[in-house]
Protein backbone atom coordinates (compact mmCIF):
# COMPACT_ATOMS: atom_id res chain seq x y z
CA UNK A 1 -189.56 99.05 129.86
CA UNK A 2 -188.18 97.58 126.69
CA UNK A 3 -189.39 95.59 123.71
CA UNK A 4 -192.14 93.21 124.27
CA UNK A 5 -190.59 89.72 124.28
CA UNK A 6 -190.70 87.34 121.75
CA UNK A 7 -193.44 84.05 123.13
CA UNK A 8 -193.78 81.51 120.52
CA UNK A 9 -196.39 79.03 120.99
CA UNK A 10 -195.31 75.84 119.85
CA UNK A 11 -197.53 74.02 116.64
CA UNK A 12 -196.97 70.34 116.72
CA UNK A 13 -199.98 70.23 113.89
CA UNK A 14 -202.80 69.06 116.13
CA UNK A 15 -204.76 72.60 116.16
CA UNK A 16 -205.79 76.02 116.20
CA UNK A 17 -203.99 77.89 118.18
CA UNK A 18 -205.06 81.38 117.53
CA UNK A 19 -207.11 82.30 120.43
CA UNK A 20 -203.57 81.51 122.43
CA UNK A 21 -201.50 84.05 120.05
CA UNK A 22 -204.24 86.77 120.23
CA UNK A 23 -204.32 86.21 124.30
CA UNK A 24 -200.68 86.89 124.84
CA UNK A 25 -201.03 89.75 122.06
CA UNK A 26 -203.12 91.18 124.00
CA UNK A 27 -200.76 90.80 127.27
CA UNK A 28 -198.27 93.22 125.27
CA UNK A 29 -196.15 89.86 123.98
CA UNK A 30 -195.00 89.23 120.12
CA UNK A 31 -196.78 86.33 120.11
CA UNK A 32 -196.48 84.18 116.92
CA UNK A 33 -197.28 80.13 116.84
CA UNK A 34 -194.27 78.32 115.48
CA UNK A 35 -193.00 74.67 114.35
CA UNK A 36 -189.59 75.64 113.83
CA UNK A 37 -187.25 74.32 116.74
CA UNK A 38 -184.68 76.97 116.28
CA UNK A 39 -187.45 79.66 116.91
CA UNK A 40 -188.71 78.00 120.13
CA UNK A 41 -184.62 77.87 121.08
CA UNK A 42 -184.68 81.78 120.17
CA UNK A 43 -187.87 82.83 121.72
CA UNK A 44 -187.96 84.91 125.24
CA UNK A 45 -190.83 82.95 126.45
CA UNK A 46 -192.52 79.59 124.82
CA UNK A 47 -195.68 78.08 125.41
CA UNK A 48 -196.73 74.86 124.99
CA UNK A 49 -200.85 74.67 124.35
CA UNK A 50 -203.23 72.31 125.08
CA UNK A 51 -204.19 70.15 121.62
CA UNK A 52 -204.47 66.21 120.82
CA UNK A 53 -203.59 63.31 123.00
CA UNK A 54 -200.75 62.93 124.51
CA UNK A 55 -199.08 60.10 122.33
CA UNK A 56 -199.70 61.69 119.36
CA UNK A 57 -198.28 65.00 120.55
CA UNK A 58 -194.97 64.04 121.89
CA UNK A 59 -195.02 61.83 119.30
CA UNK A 60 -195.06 64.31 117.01
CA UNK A 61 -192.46 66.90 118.85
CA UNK A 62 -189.95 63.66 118.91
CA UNK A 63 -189.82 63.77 115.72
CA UNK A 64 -189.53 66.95 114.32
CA UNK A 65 -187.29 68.18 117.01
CA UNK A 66 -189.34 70.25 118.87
CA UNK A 67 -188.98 68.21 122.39
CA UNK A 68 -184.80 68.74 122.38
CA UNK A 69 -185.22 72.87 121.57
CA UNK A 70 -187.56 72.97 124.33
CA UNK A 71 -185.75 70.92 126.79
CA UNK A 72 -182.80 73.06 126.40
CA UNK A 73 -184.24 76.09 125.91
CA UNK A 74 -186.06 76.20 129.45
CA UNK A 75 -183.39 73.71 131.42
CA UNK A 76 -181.00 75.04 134.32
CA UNK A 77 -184.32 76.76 136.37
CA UNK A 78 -182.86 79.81 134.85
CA UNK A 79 -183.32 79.28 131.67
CA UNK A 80 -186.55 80.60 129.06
CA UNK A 81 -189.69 81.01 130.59
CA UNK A 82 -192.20 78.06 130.00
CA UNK A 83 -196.15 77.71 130.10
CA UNK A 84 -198.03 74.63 129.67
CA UNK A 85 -202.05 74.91 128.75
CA UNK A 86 -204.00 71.59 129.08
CA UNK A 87 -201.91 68.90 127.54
CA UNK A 88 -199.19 71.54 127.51
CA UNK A 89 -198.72 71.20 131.12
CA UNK A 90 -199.27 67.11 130.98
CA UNK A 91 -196.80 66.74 128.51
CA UNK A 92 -193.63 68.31 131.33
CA UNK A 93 -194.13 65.05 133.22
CA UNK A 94 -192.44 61.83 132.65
CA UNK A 95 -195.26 59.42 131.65
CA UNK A 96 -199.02 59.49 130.11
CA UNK A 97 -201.23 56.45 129.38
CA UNK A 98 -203.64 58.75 126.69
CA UNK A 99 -204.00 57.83 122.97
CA UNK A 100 -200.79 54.69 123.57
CA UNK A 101 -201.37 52.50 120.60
CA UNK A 102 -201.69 48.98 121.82
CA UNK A 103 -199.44 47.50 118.99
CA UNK A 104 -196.54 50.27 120.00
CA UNK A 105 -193.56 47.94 120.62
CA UNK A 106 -192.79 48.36 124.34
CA UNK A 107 -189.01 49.82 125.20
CA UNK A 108 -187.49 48.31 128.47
CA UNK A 109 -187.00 50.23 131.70
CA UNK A 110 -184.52 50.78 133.77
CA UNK A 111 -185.99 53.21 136.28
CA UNK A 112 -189.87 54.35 137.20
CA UNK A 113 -191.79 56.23 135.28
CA UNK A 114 -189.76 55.17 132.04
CA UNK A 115 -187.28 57.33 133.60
CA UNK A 116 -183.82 57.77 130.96
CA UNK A 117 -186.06 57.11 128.46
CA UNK A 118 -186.92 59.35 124.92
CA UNK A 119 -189.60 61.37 124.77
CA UNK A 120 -192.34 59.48 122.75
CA UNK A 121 -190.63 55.90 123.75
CA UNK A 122 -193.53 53.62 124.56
CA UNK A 123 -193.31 51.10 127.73
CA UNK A 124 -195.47 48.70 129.93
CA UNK A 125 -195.03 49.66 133.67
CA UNK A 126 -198.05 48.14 136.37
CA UNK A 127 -200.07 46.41 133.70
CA UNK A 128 -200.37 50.03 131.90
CA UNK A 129 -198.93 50.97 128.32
CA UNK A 130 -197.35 54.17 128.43
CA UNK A 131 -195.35 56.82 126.70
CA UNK A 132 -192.53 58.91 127.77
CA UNK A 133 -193.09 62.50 128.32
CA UNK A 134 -190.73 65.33 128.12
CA UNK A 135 -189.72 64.11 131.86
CA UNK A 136 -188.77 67.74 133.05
CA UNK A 137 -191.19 67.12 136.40
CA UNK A 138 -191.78 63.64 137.88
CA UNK A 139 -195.24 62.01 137.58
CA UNK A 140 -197.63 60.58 135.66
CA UNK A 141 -200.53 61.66 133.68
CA UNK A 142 -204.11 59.50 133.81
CA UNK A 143 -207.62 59.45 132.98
CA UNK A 144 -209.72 60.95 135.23
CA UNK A 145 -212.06 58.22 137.28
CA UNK A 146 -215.63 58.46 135.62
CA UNK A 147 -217.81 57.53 139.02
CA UNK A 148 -220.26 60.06 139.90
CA UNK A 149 -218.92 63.06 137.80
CA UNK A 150 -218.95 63.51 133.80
CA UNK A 151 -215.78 63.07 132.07
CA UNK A 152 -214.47 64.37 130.25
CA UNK A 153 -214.51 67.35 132.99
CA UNK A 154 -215.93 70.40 130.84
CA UNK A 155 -217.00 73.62 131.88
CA UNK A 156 -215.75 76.33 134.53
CA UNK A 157 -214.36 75.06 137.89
CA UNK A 158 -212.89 76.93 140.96
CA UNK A 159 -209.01 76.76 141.59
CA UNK A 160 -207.37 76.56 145.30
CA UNK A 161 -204.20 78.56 145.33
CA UNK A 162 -201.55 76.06 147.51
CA UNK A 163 -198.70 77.43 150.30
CA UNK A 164 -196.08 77.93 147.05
CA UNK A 165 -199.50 78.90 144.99
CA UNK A 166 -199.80 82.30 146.46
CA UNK A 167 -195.78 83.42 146.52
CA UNK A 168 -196.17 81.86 142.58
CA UNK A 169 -195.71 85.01 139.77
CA UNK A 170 -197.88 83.19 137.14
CA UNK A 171 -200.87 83.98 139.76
CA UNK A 172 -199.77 87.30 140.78
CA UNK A 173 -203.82 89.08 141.75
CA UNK A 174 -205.22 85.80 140.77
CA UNK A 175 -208.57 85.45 143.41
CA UNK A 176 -208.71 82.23 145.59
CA UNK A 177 -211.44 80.41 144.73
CA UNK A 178 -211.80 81.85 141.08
CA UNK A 179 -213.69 80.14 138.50
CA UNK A 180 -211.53 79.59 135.15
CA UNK A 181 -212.49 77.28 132.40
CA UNK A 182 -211.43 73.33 131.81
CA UNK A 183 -211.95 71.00 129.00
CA UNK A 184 -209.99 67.86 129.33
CA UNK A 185 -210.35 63.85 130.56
CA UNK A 186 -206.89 63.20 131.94
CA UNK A 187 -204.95 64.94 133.89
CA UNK A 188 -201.74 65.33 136.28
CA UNK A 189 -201.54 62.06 138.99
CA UNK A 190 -200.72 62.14 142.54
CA UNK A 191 -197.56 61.01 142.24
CA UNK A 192 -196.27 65.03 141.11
CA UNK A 193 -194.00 66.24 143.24
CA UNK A 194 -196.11 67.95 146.08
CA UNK A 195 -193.08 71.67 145.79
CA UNK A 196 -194.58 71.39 141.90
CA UNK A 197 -198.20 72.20 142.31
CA UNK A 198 -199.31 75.95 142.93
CA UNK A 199 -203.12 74.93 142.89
CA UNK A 200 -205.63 72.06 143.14
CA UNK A 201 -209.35 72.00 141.17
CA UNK A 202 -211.32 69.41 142.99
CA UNK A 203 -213.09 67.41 140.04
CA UNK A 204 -213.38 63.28 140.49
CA UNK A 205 -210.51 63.52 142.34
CA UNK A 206 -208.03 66.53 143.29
CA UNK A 207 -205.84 68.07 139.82
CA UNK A 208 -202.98 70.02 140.18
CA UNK A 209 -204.46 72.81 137.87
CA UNK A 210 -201.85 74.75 138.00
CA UNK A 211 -197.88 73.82 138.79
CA UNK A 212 -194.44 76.07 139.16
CA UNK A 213 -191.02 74.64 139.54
CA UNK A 214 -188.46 77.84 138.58
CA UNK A 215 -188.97 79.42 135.17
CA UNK A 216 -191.30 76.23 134.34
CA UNK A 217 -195.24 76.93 134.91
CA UNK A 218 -198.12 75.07 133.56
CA UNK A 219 -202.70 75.81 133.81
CA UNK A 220 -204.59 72.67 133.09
CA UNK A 221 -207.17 74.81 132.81
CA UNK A 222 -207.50 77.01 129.57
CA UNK A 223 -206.26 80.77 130.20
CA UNK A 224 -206.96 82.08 126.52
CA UNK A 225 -210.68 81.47 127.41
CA UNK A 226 -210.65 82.31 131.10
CA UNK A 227 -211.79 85.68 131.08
CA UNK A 228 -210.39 88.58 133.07
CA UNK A 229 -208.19 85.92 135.73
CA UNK A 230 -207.00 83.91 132.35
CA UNK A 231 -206.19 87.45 131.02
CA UNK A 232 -204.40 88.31 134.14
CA UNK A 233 -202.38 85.14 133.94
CA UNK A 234 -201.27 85.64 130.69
CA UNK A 235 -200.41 89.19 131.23
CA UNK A 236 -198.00 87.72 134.12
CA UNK A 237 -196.22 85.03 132.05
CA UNK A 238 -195.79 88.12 129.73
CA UNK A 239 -194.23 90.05 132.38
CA UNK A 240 -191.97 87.13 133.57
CA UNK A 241 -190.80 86.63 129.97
CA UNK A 242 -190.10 90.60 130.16
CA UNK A 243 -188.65 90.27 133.19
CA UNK A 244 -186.06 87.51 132.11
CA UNK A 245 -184.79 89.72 129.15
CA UNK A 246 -184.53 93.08 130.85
């Protein structure tokens, strides 16, 4: 086996993210967290972690350059492995309504979804304000319905592995059923692309809590505080990363 590949986790200034690095140190990765788009172009593995609302973080990657060195870092379904935690994972769709300013001047579209749009471009689509994701997968990203459950949805939940769940690397010896931990109010909508989602968690309404399309994989859930099955994930993205370099 060779060296232990190089995961940055990407810092777009909206929180700690040690208890990420020290989780995928611990999976045998140089793990460091990073701003720096030519690191995350470099890197053997990135991950994208779960902090902020989703305006203000693409917001913030569109600007300093971080959304273009991931985009072509991870594009061609060969290319660098990819993890989205929480908002990670939210943010590799084309559209979320969280955090949208309601003074944002609205961009006009020319497809659904804000589809050809920049990431962070604001736009009004079914009486909703919202603002363009990385767009690497297709669907939106909403607020969970608050009816007879408490949002936001907080606390440890079971996942449901899917048909392309359980052939999926990222949940290599991952249990059915098994309980991991969530803290979050939106989520991925039911417009994803069906091929996309590896698991369901069943909370107000079913979340894909955990998608795979190629080298691209995303937990809504949080792995770095999942105990032994969040360990287990993050040893596998480790090993995929290693994988893609040997």
């Amino acid at each position: 086996m060779g060296a232990s590949p190089r995961i940055v986790v990407v810092d777009y200034h909206k929180g700690n993210l040690s208890s990420v690095v020290r989780g995928l140190s611990r999976a045998g990765a140089q793990a460091v967290a990073t701003d720096d788009p030519d690191k995350i172009r470099q890197a053997d593995g990135i991950v994208l972690p779960g902090v902020g609302s989703f305006f203000d973080a693409i917001s913030f990657m569109r600007a300093s350059g971080q959304d273009a060195a991931i985009t072509e870092a991870i594009a061609g379904g060969a290319g660098t492995p990819f993890l989205g935690i929480c908002l990670g994972q939210q943010l590799l769709f084309d559209c979320g309504d969280e955090g949208v300013p309601a003074e944002a001047p609205l961009a006009e579209v020319a497809a659904p979804r804000g589809g050809g749009l920049a990431p962070g471009t604001v736009f009004a689509e079914g009486g909703t304000r919202w603002v363009r994701g990385l767009g690497v997968l297709k669907g939106s990203c909403t607020l969970l319905p608050a009816r007879r459950l408490k949002i936001p949805h907080v606390g440890w939940d079971q996942v449901h592995l899917t048909e392309q769940g359980r052939a999926c690397p990222l949940l290599a010896g991952f249990d059915e059923g098994a309980n991991v931990y969530f803290t979050h109010s939106y989520a991925v909508a039911e417009d994803a692309d069906a091929q996309d989602v590896a698991a369901h968690t069943f909370y107000a309404r079913a979340i894909p809590s955990v998608i795979w399309h190629g080298n691209i994989f995303g937990c809504q859930f949080h792995p770095e505080k999942s105990s032994a099955h969040g360990a287990g994930i993050l040893r596998n993205f480790t090993s995929i990363c290693q994988g893609a370099i040997a």
